[in-house]
C-alpha atoms as a PDB file:
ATOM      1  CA  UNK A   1     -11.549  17.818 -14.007  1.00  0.00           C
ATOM      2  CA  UNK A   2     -13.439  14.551 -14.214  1.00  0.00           C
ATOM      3  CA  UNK A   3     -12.187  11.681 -11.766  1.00  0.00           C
ATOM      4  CA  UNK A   4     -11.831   7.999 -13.171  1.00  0.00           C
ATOM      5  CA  UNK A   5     -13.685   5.177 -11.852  1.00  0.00           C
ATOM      6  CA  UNK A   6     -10.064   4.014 -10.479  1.00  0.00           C
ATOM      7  CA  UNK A   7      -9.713   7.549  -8.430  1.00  0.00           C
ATOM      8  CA  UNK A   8     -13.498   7.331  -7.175  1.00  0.00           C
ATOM      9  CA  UNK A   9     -12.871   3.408  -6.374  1.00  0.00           C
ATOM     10  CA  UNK A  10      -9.725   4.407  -4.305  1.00  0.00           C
ATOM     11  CA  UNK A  11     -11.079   7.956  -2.663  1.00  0.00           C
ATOM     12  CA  UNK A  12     -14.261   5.341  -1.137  1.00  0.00           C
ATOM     13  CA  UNK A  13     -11.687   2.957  -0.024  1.00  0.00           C
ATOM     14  CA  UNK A  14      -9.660   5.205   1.687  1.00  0.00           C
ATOM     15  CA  UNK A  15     -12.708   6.750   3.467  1.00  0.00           C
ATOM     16  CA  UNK A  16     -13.662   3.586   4.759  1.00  0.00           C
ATOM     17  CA  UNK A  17      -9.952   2.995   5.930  1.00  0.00           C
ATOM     18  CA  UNK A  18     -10.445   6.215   7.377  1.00  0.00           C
ATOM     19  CA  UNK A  19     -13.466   5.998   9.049  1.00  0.00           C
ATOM     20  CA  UNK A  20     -12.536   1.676  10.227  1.00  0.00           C
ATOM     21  CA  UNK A  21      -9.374   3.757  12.190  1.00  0.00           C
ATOM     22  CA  UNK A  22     -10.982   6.867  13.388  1.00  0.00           C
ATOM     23  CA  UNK A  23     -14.224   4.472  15.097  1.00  0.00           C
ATOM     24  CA  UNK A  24     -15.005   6.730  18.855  1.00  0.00           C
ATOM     25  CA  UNK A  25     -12.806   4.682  21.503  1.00  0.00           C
ATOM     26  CA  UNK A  26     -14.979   3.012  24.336  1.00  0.00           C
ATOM     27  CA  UNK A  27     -15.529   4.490  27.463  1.00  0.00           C
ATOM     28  CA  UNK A  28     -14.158   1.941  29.337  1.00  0.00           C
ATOM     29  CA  UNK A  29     -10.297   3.299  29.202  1.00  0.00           C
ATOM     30  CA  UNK A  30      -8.770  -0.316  30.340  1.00  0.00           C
ATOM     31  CA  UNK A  31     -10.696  -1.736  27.018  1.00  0.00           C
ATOM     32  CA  UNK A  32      -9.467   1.219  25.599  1.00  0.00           C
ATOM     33  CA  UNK A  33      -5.658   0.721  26.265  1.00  0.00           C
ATOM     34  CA  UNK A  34      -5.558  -3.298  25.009  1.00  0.00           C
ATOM     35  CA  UNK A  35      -7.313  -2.088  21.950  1.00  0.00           C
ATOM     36  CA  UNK A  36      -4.260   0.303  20.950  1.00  0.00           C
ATOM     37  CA  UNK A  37      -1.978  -2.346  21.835  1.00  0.00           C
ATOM     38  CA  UNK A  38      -3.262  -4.619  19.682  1.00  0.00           C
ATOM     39  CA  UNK A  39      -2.627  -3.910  16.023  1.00  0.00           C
ATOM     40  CA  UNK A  40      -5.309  -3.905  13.626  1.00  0.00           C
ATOM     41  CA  UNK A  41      -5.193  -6.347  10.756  1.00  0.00           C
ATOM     42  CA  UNK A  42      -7.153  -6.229   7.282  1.00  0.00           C
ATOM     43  CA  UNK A  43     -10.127  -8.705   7.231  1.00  0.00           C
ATOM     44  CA  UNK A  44     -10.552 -11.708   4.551  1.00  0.00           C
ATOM     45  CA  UNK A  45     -13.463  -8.943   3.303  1.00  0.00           C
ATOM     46  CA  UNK A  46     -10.773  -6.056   3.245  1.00  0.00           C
ATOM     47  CA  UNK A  47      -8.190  -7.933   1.602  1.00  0.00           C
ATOM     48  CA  UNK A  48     -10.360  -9.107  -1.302  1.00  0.00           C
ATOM     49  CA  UNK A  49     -11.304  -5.356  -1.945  1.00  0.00           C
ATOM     50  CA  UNK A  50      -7.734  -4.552  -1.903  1.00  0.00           C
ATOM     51  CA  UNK A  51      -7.185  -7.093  -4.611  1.00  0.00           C
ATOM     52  CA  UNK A  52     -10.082  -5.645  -6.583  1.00  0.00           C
ATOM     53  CA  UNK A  53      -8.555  -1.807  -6.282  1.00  0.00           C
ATOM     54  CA  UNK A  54      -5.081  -3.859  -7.341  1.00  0.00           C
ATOM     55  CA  UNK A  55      -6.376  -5.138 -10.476  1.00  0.00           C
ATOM     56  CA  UNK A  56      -7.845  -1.534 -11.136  1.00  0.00           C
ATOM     57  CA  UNK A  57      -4.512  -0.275 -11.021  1.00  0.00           C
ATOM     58  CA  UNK A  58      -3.045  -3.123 -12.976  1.00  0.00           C
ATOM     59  CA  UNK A  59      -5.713  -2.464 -15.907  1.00  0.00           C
ATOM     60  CA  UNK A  60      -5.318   1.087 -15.296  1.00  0.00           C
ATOM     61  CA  UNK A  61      -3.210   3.553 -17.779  1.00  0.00           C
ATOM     62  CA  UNK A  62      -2.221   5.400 -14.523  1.00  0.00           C
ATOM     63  CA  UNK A  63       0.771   3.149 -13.926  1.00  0.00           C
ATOM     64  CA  UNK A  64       4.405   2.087 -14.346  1.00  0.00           C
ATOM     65  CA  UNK A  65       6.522  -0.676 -13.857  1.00  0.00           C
ATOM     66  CA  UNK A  66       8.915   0.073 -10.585  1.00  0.00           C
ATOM     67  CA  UNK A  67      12.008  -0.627 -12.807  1.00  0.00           C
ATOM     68  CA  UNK A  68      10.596   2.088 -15.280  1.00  0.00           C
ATOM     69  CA  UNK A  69       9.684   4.535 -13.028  1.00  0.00           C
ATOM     70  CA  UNK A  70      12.904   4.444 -11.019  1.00  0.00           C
ATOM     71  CA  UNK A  71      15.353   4.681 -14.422  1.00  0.00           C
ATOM     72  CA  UNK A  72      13.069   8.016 -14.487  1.00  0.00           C
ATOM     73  CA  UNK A  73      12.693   9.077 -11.389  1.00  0.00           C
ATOM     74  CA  UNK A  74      15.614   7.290  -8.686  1.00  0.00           C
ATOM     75  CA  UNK A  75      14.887  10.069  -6.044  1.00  0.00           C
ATOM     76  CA  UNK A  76      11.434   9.530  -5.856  1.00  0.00           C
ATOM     77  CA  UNK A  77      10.532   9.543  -2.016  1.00  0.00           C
ATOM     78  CA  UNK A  78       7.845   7.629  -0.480  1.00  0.00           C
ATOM     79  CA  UNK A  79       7.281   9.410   2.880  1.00  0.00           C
ATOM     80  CA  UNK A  80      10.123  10.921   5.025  1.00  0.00           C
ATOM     81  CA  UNK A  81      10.835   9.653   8.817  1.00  0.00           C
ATOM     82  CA  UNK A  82      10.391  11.311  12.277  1.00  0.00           C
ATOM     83  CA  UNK A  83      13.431  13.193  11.369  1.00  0.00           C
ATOM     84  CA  UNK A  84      12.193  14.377   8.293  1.00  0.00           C
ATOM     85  CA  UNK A  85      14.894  12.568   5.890  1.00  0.00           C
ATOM     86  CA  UNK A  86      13.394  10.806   2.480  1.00  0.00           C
ATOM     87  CA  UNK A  87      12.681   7.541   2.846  1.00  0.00           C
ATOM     88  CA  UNK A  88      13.439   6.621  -0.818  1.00  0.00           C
ATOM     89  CA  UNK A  89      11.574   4.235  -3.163  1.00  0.00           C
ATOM     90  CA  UNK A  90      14.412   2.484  -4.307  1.00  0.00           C
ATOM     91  CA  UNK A  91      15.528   0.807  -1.691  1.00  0.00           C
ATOM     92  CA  UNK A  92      12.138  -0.390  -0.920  1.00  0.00           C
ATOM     93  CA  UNK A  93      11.622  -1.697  -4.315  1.00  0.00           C
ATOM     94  CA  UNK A  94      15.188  -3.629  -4.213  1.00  0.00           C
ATOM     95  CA  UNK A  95      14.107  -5.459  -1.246  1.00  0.00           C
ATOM     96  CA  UNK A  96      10.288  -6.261  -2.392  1.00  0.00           C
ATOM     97  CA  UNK A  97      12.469  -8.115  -5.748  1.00  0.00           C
ATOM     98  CA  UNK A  98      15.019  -9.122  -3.246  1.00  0.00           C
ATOM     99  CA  UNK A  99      12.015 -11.199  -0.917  1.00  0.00           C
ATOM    100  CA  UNK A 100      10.199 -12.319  -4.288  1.00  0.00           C
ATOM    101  CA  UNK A 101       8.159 -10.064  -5.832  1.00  0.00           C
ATOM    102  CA  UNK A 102       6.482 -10.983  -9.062  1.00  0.00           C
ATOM    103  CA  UNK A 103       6.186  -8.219  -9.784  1.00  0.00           C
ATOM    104  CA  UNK A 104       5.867  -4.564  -8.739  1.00  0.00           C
ATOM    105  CA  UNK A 105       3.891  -1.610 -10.017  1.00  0.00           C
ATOM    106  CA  UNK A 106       3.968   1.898  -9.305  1.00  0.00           C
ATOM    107  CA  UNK A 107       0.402   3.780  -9.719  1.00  0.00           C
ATOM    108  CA  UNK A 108       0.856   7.457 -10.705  1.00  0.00           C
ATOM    109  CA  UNK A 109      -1.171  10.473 -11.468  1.00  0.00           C
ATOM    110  CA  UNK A 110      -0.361  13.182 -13.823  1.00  0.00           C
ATOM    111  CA  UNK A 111      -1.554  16.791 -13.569  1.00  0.00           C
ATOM    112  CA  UNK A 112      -0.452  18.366 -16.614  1.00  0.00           C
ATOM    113  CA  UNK A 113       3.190  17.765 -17.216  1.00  0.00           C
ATOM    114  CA  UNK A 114       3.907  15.930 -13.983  1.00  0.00           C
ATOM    115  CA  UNK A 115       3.891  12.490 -13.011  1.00  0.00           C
ATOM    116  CA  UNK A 116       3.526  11.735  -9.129  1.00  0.00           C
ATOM    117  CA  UNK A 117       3.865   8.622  -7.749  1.00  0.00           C
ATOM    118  CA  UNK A 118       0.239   7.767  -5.871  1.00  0.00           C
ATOM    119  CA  UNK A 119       0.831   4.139  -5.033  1.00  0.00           C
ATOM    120  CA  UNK A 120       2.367   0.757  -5.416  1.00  0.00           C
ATOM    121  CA  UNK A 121       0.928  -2.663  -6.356  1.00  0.00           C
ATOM    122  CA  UNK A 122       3.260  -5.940  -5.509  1.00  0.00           C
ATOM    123  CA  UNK A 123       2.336  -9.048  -7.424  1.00  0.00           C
ATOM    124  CA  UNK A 124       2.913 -11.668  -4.993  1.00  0.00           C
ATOM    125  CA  UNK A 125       3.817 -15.406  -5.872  1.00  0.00           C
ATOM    126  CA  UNK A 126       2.383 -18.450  -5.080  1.00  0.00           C
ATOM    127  CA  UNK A 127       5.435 -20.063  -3.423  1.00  0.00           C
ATOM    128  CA  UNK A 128       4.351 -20.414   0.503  1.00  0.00           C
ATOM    129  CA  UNK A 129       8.395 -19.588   1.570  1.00  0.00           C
ATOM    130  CA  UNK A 130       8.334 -16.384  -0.649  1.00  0.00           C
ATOM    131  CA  UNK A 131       5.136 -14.933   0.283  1.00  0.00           C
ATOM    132  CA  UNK A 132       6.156 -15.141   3.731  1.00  0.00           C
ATOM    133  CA  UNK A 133       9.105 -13.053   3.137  1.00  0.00           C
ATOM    134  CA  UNK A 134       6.603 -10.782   1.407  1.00  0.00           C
ATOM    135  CA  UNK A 135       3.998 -10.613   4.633  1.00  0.00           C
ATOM    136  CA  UNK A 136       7.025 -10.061   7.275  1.00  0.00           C
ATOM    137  CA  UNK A 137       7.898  -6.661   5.287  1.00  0.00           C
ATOM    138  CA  UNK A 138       4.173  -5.691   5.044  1.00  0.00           C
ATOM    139  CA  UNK A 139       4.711  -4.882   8.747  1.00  0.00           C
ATOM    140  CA  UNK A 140       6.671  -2.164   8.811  1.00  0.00           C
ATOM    141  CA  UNK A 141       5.275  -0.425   4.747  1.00  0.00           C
ATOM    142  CA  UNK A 142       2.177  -0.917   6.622  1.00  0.00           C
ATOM    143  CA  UNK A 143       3.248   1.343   9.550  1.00  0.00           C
ATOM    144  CA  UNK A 144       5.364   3.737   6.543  1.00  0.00           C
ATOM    145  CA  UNK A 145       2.007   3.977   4.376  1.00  0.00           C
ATOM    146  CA  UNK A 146      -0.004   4.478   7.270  1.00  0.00           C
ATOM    147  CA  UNK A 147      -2.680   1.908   6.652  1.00  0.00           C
ATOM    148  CA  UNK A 148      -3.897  -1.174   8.138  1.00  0.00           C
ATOM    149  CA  UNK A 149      -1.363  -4.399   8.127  1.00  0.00           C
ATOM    150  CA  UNK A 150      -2.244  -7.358   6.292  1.00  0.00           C
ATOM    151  CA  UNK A 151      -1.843 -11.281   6.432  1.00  0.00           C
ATOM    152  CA  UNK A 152      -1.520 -13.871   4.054  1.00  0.00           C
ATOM    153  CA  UNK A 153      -5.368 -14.861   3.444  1.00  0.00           C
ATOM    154  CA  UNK A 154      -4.770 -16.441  -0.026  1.00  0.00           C
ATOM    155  CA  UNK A 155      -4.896 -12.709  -1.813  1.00  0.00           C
ATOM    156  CA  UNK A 156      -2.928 -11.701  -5.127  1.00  0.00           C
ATOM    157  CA  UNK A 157      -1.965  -8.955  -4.420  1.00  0.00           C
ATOM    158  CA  UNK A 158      -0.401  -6.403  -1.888  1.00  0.00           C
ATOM    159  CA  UNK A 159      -1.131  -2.295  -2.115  1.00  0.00           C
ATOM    160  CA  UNK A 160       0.680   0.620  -0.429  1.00  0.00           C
ATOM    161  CA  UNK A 161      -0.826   4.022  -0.887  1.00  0.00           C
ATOM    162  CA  UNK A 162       2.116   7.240  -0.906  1.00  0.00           C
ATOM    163  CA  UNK A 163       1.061  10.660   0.447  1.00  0.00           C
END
């Protein structure tokens, strides 16, 4: 099967993720220890590639608007927790609108009959107040998407990946 540009765009990103997290730790185990502790942010350079992949997805036929998806699919998990119970999209979605969401986008992939829900792209707005709200949740889908928090650096766009 023949990959899109949009697949290929996001495998390289996510190897580059991949490799930024999995870097050999320094010898020196004191530096070692303050680097854990610290958590590792996305880069002016990182966040305008993730706003590049979001447009992809937004010009993409590989996608769905969250309201659309979840009238056809209101189970649909994004992860599960330490205890191994769904976290469900839903919720997560209600609380992205709830905080001021422009919009939000659910990227899916469909091998023959199925749809599966790959990702999620949240238009942010340009209100100051609002995109706050936005960046204090990005926290903790950060640490639920496992991927590398991000900060308000003037981008359009935020992006969680689903396993």
């Amino acid at each position: 099967m023949a990959k899109s540009a949009h697949q290929i765009l996001i495998a390289a990103f996510f190897a580059l993720l991949l490799a930024l997290g999995c870097s050999k730790p320094s010898s020196d185990s004191s530096e070692a220890a303050t680097e854990s502790e610290v958590p590792e942010v996305a880069d002016k350079k990182m966040t305008v590639e993730i706003d590049k992949m979001a447009e992809e997805v937004l010009k993409s036929a590989d996608k769905m608007e969250a309201a659309d998806w979840l009238k056809r699919y209101p189970k649909s998990q994004i992860t599960e927790d330490e205890e191994g119970r769904p976290i469900l999209l839903a919720p997560l979605v209600a609380r992205l609108r709830e905080a001021g969401a422009t919009r939000i986008v659910i990227e899916t992939a469909t091998i023959g009959q199925g749809h599966f829900l790959v990702g999620m792209v949240v238009v942010l707005p340009t209100d100051a107040a609002t995109r706050q709200k936005l960046f204090a949740m990005d926290m903790e889908l950060s640490q639920l998407c496992e991927q590398i928090r991000v900060e308000d650096k003037g981008q359009k766009y935020l992006h969680y990946s689903f396993d």
